[in-house]
Protein backbone atom coordinates (compact mmCIF):
# COMPACT_ATOMS: atom_id res chain seq x y z
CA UNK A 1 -4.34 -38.25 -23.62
CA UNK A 2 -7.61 -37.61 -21.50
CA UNK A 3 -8.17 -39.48 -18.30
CA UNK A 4 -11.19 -39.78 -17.11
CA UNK A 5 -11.07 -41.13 -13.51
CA UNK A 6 -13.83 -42.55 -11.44
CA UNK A 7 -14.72 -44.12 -7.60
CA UNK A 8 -13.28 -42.49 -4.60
CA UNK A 9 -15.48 -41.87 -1.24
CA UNK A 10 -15.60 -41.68 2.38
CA UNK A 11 -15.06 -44.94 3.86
CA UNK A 12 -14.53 -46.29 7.45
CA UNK A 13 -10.98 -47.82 8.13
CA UNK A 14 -10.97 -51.42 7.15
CA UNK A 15 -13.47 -50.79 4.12
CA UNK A 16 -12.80 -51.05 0.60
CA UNK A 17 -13.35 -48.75 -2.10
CA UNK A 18 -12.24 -49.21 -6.01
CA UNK A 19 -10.89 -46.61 -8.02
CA UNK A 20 -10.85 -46.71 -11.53
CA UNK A 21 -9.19 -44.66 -15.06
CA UNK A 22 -10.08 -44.80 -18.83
CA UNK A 23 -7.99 -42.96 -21.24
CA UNK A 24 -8.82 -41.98 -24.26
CA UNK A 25 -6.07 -44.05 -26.45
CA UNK A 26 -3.57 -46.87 -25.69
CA UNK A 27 -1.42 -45.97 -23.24
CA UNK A 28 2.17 -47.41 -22.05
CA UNK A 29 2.27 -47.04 -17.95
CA UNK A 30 -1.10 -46.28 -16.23
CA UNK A 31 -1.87 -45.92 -12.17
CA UNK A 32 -2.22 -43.89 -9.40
CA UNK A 33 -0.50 -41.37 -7.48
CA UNK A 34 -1.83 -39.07 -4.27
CA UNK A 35 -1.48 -36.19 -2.62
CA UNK A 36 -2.38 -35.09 1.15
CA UNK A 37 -2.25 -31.03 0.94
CA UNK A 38 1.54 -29.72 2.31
CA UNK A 39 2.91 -33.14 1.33
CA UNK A 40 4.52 -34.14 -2.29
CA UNK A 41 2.29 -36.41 -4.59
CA UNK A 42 3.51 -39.69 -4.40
CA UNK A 43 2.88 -43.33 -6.32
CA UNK A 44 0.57 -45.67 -5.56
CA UNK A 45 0.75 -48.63 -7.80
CA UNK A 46 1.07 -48.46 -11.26
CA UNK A 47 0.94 -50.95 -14.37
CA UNK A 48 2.85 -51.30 -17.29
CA UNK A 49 1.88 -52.40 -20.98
CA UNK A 50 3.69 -56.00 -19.93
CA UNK A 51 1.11 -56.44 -16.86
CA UNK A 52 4.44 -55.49 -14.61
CA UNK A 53 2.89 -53.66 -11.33
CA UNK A 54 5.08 -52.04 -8.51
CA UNK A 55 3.46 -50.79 -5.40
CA UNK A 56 3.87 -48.21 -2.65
CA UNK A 57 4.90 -50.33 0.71
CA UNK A 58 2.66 -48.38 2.76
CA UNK A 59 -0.07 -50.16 0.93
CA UNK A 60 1.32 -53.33 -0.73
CA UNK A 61 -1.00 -56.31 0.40
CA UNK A 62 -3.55 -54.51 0.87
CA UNK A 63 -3.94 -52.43 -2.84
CA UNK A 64 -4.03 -54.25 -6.07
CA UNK A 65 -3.38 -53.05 -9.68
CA UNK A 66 -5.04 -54.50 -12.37
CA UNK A 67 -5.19 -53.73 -16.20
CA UNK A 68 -4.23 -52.75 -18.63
CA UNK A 69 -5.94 -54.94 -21.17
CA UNK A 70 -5.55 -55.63 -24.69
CA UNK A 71 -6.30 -51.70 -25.71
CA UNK A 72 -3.98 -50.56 -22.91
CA UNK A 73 -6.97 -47.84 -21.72
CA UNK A 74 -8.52 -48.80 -18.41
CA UNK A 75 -6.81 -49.39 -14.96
CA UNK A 76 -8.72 -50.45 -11.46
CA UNK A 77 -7.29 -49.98 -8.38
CA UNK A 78 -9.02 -52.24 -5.69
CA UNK A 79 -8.14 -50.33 -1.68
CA UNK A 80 -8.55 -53.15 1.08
CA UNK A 81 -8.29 -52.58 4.39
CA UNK A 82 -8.06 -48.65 3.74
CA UNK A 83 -6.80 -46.38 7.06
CA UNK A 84 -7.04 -43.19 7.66
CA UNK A 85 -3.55 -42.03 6.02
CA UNK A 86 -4.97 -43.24 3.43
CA UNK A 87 -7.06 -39.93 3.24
CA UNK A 88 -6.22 -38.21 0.24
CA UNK A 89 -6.77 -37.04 -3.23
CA UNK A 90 -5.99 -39.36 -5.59
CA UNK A 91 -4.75 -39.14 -9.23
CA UNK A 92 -4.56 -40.88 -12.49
CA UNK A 93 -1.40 -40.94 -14.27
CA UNK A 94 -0.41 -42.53 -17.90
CA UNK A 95 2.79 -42.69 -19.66
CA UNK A 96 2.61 -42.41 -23.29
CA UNK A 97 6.20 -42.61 -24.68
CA UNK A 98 7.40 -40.87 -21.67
CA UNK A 99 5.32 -38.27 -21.60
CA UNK A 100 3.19 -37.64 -18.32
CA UNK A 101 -0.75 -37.17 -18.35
CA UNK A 102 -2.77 -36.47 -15.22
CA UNK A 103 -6.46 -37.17 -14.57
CA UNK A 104 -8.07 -34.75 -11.96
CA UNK A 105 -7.92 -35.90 -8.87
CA UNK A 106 -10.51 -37.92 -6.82
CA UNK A 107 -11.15 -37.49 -2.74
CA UNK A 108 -10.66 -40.81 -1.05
CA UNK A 109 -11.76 -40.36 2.90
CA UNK A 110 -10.83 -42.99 5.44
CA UNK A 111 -12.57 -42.04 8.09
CA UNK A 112 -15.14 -43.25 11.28
């Protein structure tokens, strides 16, 4: 499965940005993790193929999740009131029959 990932920026704090992912077929689980260099990669939201969403709390209410559609190939994540530890490298992820794929990673800067 190829990912092709797109948005990502430099932003000030309170500003939005929108991420987005295609793959290539139909996937099962599709989202994003992130990673700040030193520090593990962690989740960000994700979607599964029944429209069920979970959410890091550092950024539930202010992230949202949407997708998958009826092909099960295209996630958006939409970043509201971004802050600055919000600064990181961000990364597509799908789960095809438990199988991991990553998408390389996009630079999201929060940042006045």
């Amino acid at each position: 499965v190829q990912l092709q990932a797109s948005g990502g920026g430099l932003v000030q704090p309170g500003g939005s940005l929108r991420l987005s992912c295609a793959a290539s077929r139909s996937v099962d689980i599709m989202g994003w993790f992130r990673q700040i260099p030193g520090k593990q990669r962690e989740l960000v939201a994700r979607i599964d193929r029944f429209g069920r969403s979970n959410y890091a709390d550092s950024v539930q209410g202010r992230f949202t999740i949407s997708g998958l559609g009826a092909e099960r190939t295209r996630v958006s994540l939409q970043m509201n009131n971004l802050k600055p530890e919000d600064t990181a490298v961000y990364y597509c992820n799908a789960v095809v029959a438990a199988e991991d794929f990553w998408g390389k990673g996009t630079l999201v800067t929060v940042s006045s």
